[in-house]
C-alpha atoms as a PDB file:
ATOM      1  CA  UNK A   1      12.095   2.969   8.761  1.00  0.00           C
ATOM      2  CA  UNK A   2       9.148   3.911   6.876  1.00  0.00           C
ATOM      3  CA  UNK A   3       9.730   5.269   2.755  1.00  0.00           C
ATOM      4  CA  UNK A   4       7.430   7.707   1.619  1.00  0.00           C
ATOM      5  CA  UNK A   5       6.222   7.168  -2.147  1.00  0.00           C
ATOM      6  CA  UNK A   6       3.808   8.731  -4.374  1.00  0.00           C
ATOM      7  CA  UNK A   7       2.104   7.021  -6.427  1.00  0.00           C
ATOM      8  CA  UNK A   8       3.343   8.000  -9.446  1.00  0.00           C
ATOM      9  CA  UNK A   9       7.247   6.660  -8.390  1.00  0.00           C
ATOM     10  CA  UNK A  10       5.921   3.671  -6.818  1.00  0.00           C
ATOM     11  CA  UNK A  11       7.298   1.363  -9.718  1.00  0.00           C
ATOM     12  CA  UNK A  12      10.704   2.920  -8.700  1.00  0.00           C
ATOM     13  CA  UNK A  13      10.353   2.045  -4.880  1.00  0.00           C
ATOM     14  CA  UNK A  14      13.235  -0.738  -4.456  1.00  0.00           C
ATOM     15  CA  UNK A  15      14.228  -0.816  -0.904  1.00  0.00           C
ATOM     16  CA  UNK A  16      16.366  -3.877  -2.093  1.00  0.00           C
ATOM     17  CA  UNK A  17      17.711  -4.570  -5.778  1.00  0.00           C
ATOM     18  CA  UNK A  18      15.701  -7.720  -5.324  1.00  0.00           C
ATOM     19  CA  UNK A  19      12.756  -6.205  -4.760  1.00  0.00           C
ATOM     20  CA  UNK A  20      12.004  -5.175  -8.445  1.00  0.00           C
ATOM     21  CA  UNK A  21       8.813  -6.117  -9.367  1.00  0.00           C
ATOM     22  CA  UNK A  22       8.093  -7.660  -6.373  1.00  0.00           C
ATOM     23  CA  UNK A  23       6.497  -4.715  -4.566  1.00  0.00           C
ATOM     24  CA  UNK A  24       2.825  -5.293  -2.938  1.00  0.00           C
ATOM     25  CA  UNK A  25       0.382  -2.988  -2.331  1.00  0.00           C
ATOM     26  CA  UNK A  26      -1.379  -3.769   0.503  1.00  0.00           C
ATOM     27  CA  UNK A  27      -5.090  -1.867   0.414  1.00  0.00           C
ATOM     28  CA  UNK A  28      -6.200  -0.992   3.937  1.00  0.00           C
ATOM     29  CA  UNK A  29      -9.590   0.584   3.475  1.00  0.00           C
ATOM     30  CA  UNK A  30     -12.461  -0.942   4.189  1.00  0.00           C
ATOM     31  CA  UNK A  31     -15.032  -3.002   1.704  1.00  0.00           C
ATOM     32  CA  UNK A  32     -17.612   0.238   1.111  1.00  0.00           C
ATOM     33  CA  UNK A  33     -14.738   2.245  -0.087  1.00  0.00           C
ATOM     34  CA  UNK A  34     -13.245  -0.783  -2.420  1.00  0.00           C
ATOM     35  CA  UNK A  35     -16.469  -0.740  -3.859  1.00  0.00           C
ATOM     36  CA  UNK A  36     -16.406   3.073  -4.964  1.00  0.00           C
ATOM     37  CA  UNK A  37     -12.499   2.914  -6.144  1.00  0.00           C
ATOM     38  CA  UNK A  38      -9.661   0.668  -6.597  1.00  0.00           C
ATOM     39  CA  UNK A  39      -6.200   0.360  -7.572  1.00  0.00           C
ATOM     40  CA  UNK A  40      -5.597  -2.143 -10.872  1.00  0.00           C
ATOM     41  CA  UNK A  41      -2.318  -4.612 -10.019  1.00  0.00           C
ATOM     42  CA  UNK A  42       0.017  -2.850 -12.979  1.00  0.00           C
ATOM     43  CA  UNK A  43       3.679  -4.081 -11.613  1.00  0.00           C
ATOM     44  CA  UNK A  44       2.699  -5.581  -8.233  1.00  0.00           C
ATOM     45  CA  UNK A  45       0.591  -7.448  -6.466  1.00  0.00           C
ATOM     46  CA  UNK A  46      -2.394  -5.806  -4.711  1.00  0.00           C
ATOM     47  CA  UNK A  47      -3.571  -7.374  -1.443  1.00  0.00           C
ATOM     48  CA  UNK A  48      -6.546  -6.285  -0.170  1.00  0.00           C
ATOM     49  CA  UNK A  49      -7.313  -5.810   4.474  1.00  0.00           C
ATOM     50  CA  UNK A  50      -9.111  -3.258   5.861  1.00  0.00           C
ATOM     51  CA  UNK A  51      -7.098  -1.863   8.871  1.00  0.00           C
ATOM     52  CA  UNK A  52      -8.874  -3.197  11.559  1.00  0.00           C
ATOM     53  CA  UNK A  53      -7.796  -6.743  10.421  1.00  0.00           C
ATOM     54  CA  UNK A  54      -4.274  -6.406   9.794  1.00  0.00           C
ATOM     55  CA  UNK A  55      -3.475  -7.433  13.190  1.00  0.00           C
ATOM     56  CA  UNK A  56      -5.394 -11.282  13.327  1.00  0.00           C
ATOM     57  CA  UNK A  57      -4.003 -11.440   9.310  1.00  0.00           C
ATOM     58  CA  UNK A  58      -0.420 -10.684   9.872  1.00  0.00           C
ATOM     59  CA  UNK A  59       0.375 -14.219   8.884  1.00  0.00           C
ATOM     60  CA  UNK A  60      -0.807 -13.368   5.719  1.00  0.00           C
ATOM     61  CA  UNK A  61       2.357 -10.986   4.706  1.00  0.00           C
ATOM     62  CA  UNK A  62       5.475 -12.018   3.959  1.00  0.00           C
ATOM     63  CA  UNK A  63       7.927 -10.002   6.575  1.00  0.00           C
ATOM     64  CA  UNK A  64      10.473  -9.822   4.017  1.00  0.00           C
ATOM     65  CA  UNK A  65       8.520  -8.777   1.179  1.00  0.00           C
ATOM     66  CA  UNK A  66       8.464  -5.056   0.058  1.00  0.00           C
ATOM     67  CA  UNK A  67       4.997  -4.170   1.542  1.00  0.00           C
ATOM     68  CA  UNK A  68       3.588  -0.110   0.296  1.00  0.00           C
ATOM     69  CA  UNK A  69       0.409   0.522   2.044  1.00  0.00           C
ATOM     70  CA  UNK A  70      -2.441   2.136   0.602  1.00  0.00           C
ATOM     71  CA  UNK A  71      -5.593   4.144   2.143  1.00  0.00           C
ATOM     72  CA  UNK A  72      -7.694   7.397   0.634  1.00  0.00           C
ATOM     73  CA  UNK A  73      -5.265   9.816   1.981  1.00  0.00           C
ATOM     74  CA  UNK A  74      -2.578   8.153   3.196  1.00  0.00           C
ATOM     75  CA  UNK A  75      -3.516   8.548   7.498  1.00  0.00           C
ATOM     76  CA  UNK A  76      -4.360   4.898   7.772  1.00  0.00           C
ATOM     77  CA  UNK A  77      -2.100   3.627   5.506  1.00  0.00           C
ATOM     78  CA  UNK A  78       0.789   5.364   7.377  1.00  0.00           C
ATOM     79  CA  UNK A  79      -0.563   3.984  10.965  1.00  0.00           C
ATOM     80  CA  UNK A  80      -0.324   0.114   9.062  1.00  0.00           C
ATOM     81  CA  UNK A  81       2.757   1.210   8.252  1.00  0.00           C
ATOM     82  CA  UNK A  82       3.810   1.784  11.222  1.00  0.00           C
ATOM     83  CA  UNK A  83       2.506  -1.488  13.098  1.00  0.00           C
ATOM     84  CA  UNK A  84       3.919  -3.446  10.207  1.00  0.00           C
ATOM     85  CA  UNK A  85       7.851  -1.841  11.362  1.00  0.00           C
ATOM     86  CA  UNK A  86       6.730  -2.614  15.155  1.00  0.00           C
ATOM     87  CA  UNK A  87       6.498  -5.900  13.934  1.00  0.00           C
ATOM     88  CA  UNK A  88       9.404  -7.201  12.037  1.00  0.00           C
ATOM     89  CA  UNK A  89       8.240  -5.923   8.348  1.00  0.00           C
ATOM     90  CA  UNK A  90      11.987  -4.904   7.230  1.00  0.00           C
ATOM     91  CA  UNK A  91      10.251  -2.984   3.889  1.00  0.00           C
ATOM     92  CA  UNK A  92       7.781  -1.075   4.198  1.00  0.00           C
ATOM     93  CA  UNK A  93       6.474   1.765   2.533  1.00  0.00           C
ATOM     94  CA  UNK A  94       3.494   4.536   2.581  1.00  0.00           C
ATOM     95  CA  UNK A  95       1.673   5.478  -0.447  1.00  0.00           C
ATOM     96  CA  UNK A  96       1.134   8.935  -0.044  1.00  0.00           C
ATOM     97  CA  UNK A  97      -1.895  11.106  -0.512  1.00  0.00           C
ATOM     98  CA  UNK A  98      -3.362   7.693  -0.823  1.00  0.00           C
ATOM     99  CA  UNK A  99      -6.000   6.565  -3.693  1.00  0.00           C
ATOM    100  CA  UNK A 100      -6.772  10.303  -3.851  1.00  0.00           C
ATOM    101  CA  UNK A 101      -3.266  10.951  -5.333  1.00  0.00           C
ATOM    102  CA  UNK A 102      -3.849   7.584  -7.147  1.00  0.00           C
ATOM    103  CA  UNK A 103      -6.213   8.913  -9.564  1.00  0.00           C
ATOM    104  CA  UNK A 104      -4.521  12.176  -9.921  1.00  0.00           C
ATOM    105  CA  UNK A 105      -0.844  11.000 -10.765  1.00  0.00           C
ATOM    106  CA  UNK A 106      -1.124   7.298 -11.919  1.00  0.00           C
ATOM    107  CA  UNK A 107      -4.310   6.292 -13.312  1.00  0.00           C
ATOM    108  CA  UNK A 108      -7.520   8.577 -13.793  1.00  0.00           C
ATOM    109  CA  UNK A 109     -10.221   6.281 -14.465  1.00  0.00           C
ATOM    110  CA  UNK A 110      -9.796   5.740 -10.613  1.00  0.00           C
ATOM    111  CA  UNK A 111     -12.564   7.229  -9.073  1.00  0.00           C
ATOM    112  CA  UNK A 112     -12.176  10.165  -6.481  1.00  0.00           C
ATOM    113  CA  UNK A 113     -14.441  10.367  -3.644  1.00  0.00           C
END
């Protein structure tokens, strides 16, 4: 199952009591767009793949870490999501309305674009 969080209740995301703290975002947009805007770690640990890699870097994730995908609206980040659940990822997450809702609800010096 996929959660749905918004940005601004990410740090309250806790698909396991374990999982407090231990939350990563993982940043699926691709280098141009890091360059214009990106998310500070503030509680979590940010991991940064553009989408079209996740699949050759799947080692790279932890299957049982709590894993909250990011994009610039939240399309992308959902379809990650989604491939993470298809394969094994027990807690997984999508950030909705992406780095757009970002800057509105949790931090404004993010950039919109």
């Amino acid at each position: 199952m996929i959660d749905h969080v918004d940005p601004a209740g990410l740090a309250n995301w806790h698909p396991t009591p374990e999982a407090a703290g231990a939350i990563t975002v993982l940043d699926v947009r691709e280098p141009a767009e890091l360059a214009v805007a990106s998310v500070k770690p503030d509680g979590f640990t940010l991991l940064t793949i553009p989408m079209g890699e996740i699949p050759a870097r799947l080692a790279e994730l932890d299957p049982d870490q709590p894993i909250a995908c990011l994009c610039h609206h939240g399309a992308r980040s959902m379809r990650v999501a989604q491939f993470l659940v298809q394969n094994g990822f027990a807690h997984v997450a999508n950030i909705s309305g992406g780095i757009d809702a970002w800057s509105q609800q949790r931090d404004p010096s993010v950039p919109r674009y």
